[in-house]
Protein backbone atom coordinates (compact mmCIF):
# COMPACT_ATOMS: atom_id res chain seq x y z
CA UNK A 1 -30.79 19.57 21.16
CA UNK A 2 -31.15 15.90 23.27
CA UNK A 3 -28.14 15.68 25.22
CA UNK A 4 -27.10 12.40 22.98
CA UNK A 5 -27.02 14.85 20.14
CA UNK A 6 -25.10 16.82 21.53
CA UNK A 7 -22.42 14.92 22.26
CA UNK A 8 -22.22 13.24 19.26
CA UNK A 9 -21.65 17.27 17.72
CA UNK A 10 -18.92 17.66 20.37
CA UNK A 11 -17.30 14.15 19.87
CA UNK A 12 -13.32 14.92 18.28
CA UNK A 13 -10.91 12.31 17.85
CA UNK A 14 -8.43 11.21 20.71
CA UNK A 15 -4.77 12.62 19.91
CA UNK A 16 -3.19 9.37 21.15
CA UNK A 17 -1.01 8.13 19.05
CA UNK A 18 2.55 8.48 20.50
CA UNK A 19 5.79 8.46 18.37
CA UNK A 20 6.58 4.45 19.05
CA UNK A 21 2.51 3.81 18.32
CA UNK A 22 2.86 6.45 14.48
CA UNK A 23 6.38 4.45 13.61
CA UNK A 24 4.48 1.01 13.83
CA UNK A 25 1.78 2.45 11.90
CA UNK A 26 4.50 3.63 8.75
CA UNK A 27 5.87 0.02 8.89
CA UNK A 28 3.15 -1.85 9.32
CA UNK A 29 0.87 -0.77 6.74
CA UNK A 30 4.19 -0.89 4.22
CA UNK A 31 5.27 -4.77 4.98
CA UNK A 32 2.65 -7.24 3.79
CA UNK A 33 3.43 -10.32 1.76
CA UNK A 34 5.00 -8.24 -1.36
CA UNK A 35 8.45 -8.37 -0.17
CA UNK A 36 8.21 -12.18 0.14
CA UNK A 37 7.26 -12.66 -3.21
CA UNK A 38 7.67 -9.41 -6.09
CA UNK A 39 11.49 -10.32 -6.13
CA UNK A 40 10.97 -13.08 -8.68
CA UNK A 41 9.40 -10.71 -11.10
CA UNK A 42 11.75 -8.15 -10.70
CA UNK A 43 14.61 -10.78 -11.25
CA UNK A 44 13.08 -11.77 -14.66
CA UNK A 45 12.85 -7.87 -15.55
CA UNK A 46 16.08 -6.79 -14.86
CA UNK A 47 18.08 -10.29 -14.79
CA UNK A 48 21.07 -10.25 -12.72
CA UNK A 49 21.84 -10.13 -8.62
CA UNK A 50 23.59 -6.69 -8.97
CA UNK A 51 20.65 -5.08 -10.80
CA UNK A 52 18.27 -6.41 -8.26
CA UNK A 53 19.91 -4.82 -5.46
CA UNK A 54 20.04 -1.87 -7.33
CA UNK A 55 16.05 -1.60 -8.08
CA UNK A 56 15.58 -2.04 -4.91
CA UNK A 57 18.05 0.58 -3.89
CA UNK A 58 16.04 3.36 -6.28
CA UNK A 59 13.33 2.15 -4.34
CA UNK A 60 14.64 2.70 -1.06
CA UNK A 61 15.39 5.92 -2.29
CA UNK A 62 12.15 7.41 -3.53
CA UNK A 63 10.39 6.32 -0.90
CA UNK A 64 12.17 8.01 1.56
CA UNK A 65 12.58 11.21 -0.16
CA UNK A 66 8.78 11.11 -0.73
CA UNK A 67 8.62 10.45 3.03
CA UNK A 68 11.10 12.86 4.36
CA UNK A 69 9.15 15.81 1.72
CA UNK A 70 5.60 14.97 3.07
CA UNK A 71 7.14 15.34 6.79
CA UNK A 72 6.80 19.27 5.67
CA UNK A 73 2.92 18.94 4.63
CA UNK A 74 1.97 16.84 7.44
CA UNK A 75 3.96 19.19 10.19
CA UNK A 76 2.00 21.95 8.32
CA UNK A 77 -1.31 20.90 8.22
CA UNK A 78 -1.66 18.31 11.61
CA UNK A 79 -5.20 17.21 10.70
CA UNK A 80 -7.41 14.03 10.03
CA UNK A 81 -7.00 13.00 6.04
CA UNK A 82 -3.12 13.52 5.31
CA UNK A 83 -2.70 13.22 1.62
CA UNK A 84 -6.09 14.34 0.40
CA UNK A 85 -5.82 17.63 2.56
CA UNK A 86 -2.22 18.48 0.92
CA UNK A 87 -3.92 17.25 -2.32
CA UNK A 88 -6.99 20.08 -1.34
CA UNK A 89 -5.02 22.67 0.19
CA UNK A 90 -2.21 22.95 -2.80
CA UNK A 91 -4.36 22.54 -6.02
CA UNK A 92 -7.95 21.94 -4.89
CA UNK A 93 -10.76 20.27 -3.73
CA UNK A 94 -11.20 18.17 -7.17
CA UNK A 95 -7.67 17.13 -6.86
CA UNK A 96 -8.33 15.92 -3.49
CA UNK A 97 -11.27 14.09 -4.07
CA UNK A 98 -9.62 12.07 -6.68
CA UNK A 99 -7.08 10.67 -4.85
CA UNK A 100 -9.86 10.24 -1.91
CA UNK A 101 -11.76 8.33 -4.59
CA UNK A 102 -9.37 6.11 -6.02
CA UNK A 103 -7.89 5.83 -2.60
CA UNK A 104 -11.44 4.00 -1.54
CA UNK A 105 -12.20 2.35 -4.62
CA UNK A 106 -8.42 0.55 -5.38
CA UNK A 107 -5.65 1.77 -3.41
CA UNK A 108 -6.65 1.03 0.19
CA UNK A 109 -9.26 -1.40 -0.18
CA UNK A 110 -7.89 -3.34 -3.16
CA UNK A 111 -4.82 -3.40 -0.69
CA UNK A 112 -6.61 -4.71 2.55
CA UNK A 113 -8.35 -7.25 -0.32
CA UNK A 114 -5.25 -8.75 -1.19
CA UNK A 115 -3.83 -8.84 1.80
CA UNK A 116 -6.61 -10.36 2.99
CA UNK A 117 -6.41 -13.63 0.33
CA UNK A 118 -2.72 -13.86 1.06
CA UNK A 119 -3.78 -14.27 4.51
CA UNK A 120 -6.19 -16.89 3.39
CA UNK A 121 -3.54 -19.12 0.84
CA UNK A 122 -0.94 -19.02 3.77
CA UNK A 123 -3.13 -20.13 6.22
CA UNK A 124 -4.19 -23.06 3.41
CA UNK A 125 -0.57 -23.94 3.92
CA UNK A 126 -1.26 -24.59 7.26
CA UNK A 127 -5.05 -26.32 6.71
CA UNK A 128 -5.13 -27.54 3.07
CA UNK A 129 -9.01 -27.20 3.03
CA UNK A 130 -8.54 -23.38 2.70
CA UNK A 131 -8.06 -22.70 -1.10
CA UNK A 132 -9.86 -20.40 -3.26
CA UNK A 133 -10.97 -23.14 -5.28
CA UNK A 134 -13.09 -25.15 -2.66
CA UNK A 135 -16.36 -23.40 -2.87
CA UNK A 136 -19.25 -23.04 -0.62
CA UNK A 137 -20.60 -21.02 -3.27
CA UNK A 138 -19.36 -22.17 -6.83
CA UNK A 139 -19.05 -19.02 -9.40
CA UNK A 140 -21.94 -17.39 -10.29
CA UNK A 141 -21.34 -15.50 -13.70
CA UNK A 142 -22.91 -11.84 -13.79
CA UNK A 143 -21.62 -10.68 -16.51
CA UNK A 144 -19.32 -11.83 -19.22
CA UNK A 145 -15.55 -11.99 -17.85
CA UNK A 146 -16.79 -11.86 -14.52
CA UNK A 147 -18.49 -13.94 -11.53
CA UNK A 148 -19.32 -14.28 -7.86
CA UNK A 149 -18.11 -16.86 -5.53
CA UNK A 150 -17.61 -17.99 -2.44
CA UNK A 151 -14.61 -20.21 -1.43
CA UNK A 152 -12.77 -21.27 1.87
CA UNK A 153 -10.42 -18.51 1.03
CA UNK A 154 -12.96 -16.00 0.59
CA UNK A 155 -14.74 -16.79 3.87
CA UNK A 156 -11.57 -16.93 5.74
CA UNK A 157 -10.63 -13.06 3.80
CA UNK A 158 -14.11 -11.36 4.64
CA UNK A 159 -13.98 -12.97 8.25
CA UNK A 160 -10.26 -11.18 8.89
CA UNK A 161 -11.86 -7.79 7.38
CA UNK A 162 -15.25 -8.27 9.51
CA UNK A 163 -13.07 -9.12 12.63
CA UNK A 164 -10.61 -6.23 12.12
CA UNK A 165 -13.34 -3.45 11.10
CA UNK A 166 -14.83 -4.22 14.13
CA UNK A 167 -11.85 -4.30 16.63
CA UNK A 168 -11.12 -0.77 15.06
CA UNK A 169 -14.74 0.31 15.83
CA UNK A 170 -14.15 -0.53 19.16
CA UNK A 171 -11.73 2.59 19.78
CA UNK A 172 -8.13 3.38 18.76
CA UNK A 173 -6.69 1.65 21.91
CA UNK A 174 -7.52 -1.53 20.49
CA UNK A 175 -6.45 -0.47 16.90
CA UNK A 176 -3.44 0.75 17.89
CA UNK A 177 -2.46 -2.55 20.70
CA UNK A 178 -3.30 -4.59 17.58
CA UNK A 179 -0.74 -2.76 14.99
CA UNK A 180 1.73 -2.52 17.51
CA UNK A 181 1.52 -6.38 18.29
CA UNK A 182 1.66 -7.45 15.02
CA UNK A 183 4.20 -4.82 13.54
CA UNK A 184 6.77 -5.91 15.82
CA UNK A 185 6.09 -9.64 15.46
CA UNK A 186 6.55 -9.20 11.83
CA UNK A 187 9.31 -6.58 12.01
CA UNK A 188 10.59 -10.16 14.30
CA UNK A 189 10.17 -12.47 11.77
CA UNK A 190 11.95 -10.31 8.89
CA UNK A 191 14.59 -9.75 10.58
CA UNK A 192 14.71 -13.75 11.29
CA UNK A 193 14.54 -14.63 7.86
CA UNK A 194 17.32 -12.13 7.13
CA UNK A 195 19.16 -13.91 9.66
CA UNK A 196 18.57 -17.66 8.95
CA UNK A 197 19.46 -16.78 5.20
CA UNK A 198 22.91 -14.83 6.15
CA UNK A 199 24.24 -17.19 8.75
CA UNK A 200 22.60 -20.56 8.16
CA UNK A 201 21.85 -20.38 4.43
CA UNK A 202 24.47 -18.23 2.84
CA UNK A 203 26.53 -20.56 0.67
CA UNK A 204 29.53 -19.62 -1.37
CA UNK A 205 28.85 -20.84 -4.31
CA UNK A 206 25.84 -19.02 -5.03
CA UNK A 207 27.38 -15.68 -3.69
CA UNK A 208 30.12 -15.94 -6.12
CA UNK A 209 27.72 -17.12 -8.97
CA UNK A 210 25.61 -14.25 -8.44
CA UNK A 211 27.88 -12.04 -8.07
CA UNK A 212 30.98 -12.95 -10.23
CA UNK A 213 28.27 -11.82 -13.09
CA UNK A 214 26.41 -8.82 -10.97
CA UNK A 215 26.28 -6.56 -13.56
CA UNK A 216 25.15 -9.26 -16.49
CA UNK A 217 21.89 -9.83 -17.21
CA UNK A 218 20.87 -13.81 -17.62
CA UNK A 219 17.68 -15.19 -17.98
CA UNK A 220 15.70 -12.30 -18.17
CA UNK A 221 12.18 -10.92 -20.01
CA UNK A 222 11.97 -8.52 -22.45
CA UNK A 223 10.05 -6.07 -21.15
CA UNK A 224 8.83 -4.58 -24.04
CA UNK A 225 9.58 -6.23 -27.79
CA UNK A 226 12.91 -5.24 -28.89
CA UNK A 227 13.91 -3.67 -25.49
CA UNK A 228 16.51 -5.52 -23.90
CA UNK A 229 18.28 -4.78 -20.64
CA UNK A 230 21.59 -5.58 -22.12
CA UNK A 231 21.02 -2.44 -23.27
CA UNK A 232 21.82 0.52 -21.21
CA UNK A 233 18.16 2.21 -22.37
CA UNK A 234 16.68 -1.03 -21.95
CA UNK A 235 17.99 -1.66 -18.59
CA UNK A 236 16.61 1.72 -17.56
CA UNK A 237 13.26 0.21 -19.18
CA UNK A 238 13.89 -2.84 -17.17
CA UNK A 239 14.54 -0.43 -13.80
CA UNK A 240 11.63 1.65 -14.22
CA UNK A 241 8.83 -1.45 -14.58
CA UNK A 242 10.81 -3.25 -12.09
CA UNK A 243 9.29 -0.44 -9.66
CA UNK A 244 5.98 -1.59 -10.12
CA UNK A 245 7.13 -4.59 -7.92
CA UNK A 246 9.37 -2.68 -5.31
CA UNK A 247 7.17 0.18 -5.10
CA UNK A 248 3.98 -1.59 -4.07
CA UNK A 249 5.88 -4.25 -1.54
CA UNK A 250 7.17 -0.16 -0.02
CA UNK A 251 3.78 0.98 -0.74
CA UNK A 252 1.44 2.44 2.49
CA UNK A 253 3.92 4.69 4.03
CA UNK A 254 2.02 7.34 3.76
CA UNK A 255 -1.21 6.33 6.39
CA UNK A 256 0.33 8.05 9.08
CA UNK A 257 -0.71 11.11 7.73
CA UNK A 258 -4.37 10.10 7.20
CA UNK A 259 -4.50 9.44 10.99
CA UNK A 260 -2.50 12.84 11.75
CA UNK A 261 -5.65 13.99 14.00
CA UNK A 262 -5.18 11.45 16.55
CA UNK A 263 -1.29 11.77 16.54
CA UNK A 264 0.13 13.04 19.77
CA UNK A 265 2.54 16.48 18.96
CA UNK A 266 2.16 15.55 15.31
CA UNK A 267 4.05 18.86 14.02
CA UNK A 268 7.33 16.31 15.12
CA UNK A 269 6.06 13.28 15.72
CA UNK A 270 4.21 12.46 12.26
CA UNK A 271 7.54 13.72 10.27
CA UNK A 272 9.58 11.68 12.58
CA UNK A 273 7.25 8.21 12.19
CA UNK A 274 7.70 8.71 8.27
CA UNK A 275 11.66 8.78 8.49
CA UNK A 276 11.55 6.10 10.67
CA UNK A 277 9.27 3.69 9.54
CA UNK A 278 10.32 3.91 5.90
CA UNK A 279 14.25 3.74 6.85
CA UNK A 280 13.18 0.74 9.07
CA UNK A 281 11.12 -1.33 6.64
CA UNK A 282 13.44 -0.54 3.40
CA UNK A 283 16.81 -1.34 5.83
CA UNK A 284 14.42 -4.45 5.60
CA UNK A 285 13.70 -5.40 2.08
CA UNK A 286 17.35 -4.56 1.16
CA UNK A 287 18.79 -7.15 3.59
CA UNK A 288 16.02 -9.71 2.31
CA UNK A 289 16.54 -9.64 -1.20
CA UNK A 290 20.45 -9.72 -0.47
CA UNK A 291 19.51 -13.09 1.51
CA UNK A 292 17.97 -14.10 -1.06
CA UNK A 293 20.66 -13.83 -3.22
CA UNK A 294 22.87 -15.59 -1.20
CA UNK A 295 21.05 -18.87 -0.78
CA UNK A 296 19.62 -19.32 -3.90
CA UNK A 297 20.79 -19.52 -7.61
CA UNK A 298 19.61 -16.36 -9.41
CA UNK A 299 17.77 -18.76 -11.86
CA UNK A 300 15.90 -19.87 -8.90
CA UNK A 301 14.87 -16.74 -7.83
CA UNK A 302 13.55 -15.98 -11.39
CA UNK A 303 11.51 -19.11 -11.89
CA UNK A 304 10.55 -19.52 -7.85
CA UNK A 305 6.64 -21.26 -8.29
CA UNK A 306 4.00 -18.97 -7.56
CA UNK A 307 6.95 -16.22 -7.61
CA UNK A 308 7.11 -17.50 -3.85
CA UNK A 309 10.89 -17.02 -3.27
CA UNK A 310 11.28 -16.56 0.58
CA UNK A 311 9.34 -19.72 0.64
CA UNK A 312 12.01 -21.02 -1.04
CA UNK A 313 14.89 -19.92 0.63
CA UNK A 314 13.77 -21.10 3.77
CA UNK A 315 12.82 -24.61 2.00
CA UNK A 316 16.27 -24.67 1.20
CA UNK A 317 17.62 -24.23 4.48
CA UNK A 318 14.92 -26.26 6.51
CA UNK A 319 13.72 -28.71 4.34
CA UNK A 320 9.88 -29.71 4.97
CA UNK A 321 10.01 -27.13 7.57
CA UNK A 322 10.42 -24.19 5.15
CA UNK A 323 6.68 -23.52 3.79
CA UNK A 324 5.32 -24.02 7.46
CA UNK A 325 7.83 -21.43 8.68
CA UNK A 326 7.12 -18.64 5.97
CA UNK A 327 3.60 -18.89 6.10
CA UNK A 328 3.51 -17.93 9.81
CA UNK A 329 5.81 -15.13 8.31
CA UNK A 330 3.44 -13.82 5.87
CA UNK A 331 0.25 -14.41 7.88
CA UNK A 332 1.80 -12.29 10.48
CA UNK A 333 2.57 -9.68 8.08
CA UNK A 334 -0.33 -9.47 6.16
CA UNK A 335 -2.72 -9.45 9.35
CA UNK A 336 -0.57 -6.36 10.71
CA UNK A 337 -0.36 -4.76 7.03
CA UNK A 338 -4.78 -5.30 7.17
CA UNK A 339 -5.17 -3.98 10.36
CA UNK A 340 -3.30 -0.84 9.57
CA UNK A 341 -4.74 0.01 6.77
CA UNK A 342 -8.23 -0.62 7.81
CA UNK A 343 -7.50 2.00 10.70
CA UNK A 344 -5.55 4.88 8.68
CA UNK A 345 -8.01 4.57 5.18
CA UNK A 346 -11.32 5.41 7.17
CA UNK A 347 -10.03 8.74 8.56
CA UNK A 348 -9.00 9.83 4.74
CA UNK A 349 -12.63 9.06 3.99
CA UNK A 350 -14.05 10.91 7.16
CA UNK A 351 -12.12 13.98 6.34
CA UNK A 352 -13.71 14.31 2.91
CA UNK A 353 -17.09 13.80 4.21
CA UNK A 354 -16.28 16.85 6.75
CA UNK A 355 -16.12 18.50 3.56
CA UNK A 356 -19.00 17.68 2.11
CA UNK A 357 -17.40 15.10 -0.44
CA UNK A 358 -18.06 11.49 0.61
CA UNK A 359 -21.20 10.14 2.28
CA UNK A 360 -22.29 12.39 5.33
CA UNK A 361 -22.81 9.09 7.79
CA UNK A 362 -18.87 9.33 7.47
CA UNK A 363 -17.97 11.86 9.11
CA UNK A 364 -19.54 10.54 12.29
CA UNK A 365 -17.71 9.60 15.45
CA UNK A 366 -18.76 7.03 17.55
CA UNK A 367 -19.17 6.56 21.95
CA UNK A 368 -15.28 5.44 21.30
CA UNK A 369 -14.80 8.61 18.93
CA UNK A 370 -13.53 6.62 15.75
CA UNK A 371 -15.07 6.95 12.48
CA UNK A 372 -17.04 3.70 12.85
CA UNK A 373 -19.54 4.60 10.05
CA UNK A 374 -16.23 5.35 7.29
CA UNK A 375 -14.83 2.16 8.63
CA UNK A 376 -18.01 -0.17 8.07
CA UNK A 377 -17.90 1.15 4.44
CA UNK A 378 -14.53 0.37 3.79
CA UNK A 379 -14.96 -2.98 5.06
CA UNK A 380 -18.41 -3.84 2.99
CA UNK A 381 -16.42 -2.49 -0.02
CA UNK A 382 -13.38 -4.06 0.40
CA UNK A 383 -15.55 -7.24 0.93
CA UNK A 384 -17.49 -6.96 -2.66
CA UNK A 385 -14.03 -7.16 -3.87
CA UNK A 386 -12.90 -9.71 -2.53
CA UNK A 387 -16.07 -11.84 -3.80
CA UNK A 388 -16.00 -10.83 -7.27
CA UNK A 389 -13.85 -13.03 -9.78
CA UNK A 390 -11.95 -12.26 -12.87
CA UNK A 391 -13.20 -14.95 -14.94
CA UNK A 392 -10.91 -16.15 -18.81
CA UNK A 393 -13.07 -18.37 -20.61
CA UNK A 394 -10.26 -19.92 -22.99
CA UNK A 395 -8.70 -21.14 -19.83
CA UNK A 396 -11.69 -21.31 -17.69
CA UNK A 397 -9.49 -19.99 -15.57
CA UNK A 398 -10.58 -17.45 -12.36
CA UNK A 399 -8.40 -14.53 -10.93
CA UNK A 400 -9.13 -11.63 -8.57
CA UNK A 401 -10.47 -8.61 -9.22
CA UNK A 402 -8.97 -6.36 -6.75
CA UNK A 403 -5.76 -7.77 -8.19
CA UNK A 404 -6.57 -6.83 -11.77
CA UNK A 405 -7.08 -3.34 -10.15
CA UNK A 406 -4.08 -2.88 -8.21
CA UNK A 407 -1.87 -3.59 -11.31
CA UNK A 408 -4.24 -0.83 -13.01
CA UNK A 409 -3.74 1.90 -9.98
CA UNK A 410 0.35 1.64 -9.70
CA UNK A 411 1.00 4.66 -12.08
CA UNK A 412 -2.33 6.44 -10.71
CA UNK A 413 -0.93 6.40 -7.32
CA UNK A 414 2.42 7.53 -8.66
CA UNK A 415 0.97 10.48 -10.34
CA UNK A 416 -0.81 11.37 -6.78
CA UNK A 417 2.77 11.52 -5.03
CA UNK A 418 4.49 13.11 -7.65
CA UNK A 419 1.79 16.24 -7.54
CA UNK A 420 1.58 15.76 -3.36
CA UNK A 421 5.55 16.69 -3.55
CA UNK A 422 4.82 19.52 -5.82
CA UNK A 423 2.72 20.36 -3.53
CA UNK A 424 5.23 21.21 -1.35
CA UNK A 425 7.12 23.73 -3.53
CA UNK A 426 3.72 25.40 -4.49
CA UNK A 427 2.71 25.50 -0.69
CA UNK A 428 6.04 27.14 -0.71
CA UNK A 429 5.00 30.04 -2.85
CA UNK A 430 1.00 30.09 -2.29
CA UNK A 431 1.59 30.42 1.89
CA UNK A 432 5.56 31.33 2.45
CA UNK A 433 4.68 32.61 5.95
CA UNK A 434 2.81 30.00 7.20
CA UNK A 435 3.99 28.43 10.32
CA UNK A 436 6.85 24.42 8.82
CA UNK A 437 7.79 23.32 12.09
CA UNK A 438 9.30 20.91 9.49
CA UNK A 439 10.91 21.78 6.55
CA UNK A 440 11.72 19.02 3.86
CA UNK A 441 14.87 17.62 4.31
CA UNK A 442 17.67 18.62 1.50
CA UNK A 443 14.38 21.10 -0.17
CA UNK A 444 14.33 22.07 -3.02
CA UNK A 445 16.87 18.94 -4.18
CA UNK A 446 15.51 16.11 -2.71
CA UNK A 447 11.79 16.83 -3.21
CA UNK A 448 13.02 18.25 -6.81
CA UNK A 449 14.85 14.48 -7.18
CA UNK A 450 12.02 12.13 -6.32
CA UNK A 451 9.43 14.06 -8.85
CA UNK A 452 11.95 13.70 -11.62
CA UNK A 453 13.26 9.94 -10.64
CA UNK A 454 9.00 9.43 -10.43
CA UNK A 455 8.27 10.88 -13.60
CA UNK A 456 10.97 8.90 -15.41
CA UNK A 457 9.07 5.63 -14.58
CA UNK A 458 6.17 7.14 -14.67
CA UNK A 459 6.98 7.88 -18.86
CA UNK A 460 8.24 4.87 -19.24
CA UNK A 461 5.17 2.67 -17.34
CA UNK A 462 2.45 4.59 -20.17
CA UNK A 463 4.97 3.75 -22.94
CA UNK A 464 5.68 0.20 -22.37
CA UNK A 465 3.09 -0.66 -19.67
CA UNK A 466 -0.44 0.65 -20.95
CA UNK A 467 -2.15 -2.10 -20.80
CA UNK A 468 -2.76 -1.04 -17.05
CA UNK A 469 -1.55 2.42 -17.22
CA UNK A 470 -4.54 3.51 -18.67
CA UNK A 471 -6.98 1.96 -17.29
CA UNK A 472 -5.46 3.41 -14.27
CA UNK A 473 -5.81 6.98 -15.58
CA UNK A 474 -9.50 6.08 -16.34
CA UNK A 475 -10.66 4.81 -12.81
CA UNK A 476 -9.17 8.21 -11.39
CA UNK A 477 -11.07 10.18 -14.14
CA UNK A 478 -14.26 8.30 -13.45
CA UNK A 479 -14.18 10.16 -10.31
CA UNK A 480 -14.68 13.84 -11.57
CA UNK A 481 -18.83 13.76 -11.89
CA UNK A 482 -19.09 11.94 -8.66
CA UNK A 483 -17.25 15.09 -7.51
CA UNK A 484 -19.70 17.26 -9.17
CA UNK A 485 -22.58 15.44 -7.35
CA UNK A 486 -21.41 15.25 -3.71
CA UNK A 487 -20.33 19.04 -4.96
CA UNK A 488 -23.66 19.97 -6.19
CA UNK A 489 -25.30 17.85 -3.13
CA UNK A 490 -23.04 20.37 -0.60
CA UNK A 491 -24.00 23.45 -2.48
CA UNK A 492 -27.90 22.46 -1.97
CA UNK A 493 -27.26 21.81 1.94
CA UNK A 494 -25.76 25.26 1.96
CA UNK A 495 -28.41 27.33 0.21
CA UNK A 496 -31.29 25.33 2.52
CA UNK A 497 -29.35 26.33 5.39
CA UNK A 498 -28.93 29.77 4.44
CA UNK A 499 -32.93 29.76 3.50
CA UNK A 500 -33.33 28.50 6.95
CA UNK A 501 -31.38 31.60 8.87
């Protein structure tokens, strides 16, 4: 073996992630531009201050049980690929290639996509000539409902992804310095708006307005025909879609575990990052939507344009200044949320290509030992999505395709946590004397509450949201033959290689 060889066999990833470095991970990766923006759609769902508060409260909830219940799994099992190795180890392979698969295809690509364009529209703010409808490259239609362009906005989205795919391949110092940066800056500029809208904005009137009626729902959409949250069922109707909002702004919490390999003492420290970052970031959004509700008028909040409602708040306390101010906010955010991402999804995808069940090039390490290979796909993926176009011809209208995913993937990625959390309690029976230097916190109750809570909106998301429930089912499903072809592909390797002894 050529001595480049074989140190590319011996290469390992660099355990050097500390606790401060795996807590910035957890809450960057969960605060993008969601928070700034889902709480005009949940106000329309659920249609009163006191409600709000309280979907966001559920969510606040779940995610932290989730969190503090994977703490066990990732204490247990230390390794490169978090989720899909709990996935693996408690039901098998198949189960972990699914969420591997949808992981690549929607969750964390589709995220970094959007993320991405938000980064793009803010910055348009900023420099009007950045819009997604100025085109260097006017749509080209490939098929029918769907085109190819390329816009300002789109070149300003792929350059972010090229520029952060490569930083990352560059070595996890730089990853890290970068999410660390750009966490707390963001974590910074929260907090301010939290501030400005508690001390400068808060006005009386619209506390008492808001709240003299907490409990009432006004203004609000039916979200199904017939189901209104006047209604106690219908409010729980109204609570349960409300989550798709509140539970993709909280959404990400989990990449700490995919990059459990490089994580310093992980046995404490990844458990520890996952209490902390998610008690952090939903502390956060709860103190955010309760500014919110004290500047603004909840009819405001419903009908904020473009659903942008911290844009508004700050508009109403600096006027002119306001839409300056929260895109810096959200540009922030979403360039910290990207960067994360970028550097937790490629070590999900490098782990399944250890195992024989993504593309071998994968699981290669690079002179900086980083999966530079998984993160170049990522990137070139997450790029087609961003070019391709959702195209209505009765409106002649264009949309996103990534976004039209997302919506599709909600209840997908809800069915992958609820069966990660069983995981625990099967883990529990399967191996009962392997080594928990972390055992889920309030087990079997809390783990036990967030798969029933999750399976309540869960039901109710197929029964009054299928339109992209479904679909969402589908694009996971699409995924068992590719299994059985990187399967039958491994199965070949390992009969030649047996031939070959």
């Amino acid at each position: 073996m050529k001595q480049s060889q074989f140190q590319e066999a011996h290469r390992k990833l660099n355990r050097s992630l500390g606790l401060f470095d795996s807590t910035m991970i957890v809450a960057g990766s969960m605060i993008g531009s969601g928070i700034f923006i889902v709480a005009a759609e949940m106000a329309r769902e659920v249609g009163s201050a006191g409600w709000l508060m309280v979907a966001w409260i559920i969510a606040g909830l779940l995610t932290m049980a989730a969190a503090l219940s994977y703490g066990e799994l990732a204490a247990m099992m230390p390794h490169a690929g978090g989720q899909y190795v709990y996935l693996r180890e408690a039901f098998s392979p198949l189960w972990g290639f699914l969420y591997g698969w949808t992981l690549f295809l929607v969750i964390q690509t589709g995220t970094i996509a959007a993320s991405s364009v938000g980064f793009a529209r803010y910055l348009g703010v900023l420099w009007p000539t950045i819009t997604e409808t100025h085109y260097i490259i006017a749509p080209i239609h490939i098929f029918p409902g769907y085109a190819i362009s390329l816009s300002t906005a789109q070149l300003v989205s792929l350059s972010i992804i090229a520029f952060l795919t490569w930083t990352n391949t560059t070595g996890l110092k730089y990853g890290k310095g970068v999410q660390n940066v750009f966490t707390t800056m963001k974590i910074g500029s929260l907090i301010g708006v939290i501030l400005i809208g508690l001390l400068i904005g808060w006005k009386a009137s619209v506390f008492h307005a808001n709240f003299g009626h907490a409990w009432t729902p006004q203004g609000f959409v039916l979200a199904a025909p017939g189901i209104s949250p006047i209604t106690g069922f219908g409010m729980l109707v109204a609570l349960c879609t409300a989550q798709i909002g509140s539970l993709f702004a909280a959404d990400a919490w989990n990449n700490i575990t995919f990059n459990a390999g490089e994580v310093r003492n992980p046995s404490r420290n990844v458990p520890l990052s996952l209490a902390l970052g998610t008690i952090i970031v939903m502390a956060l959004y709860l103190g955010a939507n309760f500014a919110y509700t004290v500047v603004l008028p909840f009819t405001e909040i419903q009908h904020a344009p473009s659903d942008r409602v911290a844009a508004m708040v700050l508009q109403a306390i600096f006027p002119g200044l306001g839409p300056t101010l929260i895109a810096l906010a959200i540009m922030i955010s979403a360039f910290g949320c990207m960067n994360g991402m970028i550097l937790s999804g490629a070590r999900a995808y490098y782990a399944m290509s250890l195992d024989g069940l993504f593309f071998k090039k994968a699981s290669k390490l690079n002179r900086a030992n980083v999966p530079s290979a998984a993160l170049i796909m990522q990137g070139m993926w997450t790029a087609v999505l961003v070019l391709i176009r959702t195209y209505e011809p009765t409106t002649k209208t264009y949309g996103n395709l990534y976004s039209n995913l997302l919506d599709y993937v909600v209840s997908a990625a809800l069915i992958f946590y609820i069966l990660t959390i069983a995981g625990v309690f099967r883990l529990r029976k399967m191996q009962p004397n392997a080594e928990r230097p972390y055992r889920a916190f309030g087990y079997p109750f809390v783990p036990a509450l967030y798969i029933f809570a999750a399976a309540v909106i869960l039901v109710i998301l197929f029964l009054y949201r299928t339109a992209t429930t479904v679909p969402g089912v589908v694009i996971v499903l699409l995924g068992v033959p590719v299994y059985f072809l990187f399967n039958h592909r491994m199965q070949r390797e390992r009969e030649r290689a047996a031939e070959l002894v």
